[in-house]
Protein backbone atom coordinates (compact mmCIF):
# COMPACT_ATOMS: atom_id res chain seq x y z
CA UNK A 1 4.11 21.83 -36.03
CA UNK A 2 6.50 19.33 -35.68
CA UNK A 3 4.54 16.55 -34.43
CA UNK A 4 1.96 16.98 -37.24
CA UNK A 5 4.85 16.87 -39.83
CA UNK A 6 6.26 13.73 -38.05
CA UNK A 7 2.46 12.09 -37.78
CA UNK A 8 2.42 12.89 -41.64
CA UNK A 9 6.00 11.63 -42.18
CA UNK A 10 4.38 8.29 -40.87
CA UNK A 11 1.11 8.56 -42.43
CA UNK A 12 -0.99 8.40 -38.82
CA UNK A 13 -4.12 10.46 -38.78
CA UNK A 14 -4.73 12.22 -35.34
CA UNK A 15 -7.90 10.08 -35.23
CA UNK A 16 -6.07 6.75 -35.60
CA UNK A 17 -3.19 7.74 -32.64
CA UNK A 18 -6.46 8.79 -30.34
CA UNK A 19 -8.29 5.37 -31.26
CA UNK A 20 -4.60 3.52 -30.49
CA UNK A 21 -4.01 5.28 -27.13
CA UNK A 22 -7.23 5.44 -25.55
CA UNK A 23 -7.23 1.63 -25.23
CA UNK A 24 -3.13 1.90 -24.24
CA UNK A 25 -4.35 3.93 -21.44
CA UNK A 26 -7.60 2.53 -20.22
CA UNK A 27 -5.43 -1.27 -20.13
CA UNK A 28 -3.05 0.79 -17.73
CA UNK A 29 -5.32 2.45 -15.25
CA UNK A 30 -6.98 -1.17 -15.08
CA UNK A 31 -4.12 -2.83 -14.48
CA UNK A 32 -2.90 0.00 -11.39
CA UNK A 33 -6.49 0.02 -10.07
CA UNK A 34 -6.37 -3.42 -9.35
CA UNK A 35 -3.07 -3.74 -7.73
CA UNK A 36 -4.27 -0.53 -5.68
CA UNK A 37 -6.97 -2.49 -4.39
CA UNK A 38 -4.86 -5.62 -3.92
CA UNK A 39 -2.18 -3.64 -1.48
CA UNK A 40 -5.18 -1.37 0.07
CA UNK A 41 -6.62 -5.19 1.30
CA UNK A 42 -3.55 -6.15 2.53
CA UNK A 43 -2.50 -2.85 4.37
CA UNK A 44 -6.09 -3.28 6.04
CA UNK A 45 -5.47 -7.08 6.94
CA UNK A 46 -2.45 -6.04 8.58
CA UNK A 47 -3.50 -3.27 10.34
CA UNK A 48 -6.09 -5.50 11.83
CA UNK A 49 -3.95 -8.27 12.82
CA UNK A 50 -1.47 -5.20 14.56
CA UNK A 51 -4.52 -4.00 16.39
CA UNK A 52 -5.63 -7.87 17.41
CA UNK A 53 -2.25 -8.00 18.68
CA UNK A 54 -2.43 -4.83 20.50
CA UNK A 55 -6.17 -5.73 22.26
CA UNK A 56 -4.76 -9.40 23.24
CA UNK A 57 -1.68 -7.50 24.91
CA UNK A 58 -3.18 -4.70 26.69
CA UNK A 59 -6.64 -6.82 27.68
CA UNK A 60 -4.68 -10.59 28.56
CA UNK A 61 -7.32 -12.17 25.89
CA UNK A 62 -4.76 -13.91 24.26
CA UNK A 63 -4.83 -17.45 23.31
CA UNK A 64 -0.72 -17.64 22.83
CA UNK A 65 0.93 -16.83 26.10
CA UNK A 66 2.12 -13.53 26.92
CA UNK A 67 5.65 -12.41 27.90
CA UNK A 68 5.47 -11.20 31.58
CA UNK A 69 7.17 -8.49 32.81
CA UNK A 70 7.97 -8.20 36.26
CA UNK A 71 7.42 -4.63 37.72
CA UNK A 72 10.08 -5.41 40.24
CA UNK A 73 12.49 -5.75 36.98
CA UNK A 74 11.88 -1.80 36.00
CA UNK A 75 12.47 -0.48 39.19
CA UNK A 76 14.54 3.06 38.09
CA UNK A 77 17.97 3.13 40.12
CA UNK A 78 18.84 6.96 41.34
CA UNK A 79 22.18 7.03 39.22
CA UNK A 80 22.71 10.45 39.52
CA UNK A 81 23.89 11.60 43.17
């Protein structure tokens, strides 16, 4: 009962605060559906680029040179006697 009284109090008509908000609203959800798309494209460029990365790694088709590791470098020393 209160809100009525203070939507009196300020002479707004239910129908005028749903014709006011509506448009509030529908501006918002524009506004965060776009950036939501904008950040969705750019988690999927990156991902791709990570996975580019990965395939020039594992398969050597890389066109920047690759840091070689020598297998003779992780040989495991017993420490434990």
């Amino acid at each position: 009962m209160e809100a009525i009284d203070l939507l009196q109090a300020f002479n707004l008509n239910i129908l005028e605060v749903i014709l006011t908000v509506i448009p509030i609203f529908y501006i918002g959800y524009r506004l965060g559906n776009r950036k939501v798309k904008k950040l969705t494209e750019e988690i999927y460029s990156v991902q791709k680029q990570v996975l580019d990365l990965n395939e020039e790694l594992l398969y050597g088709k890389s066109e920047t040179p690759v840091i070689g590791i020598k297998h003779d470098a992780l040989k495991v020393t017993n420490i434990a006697k």
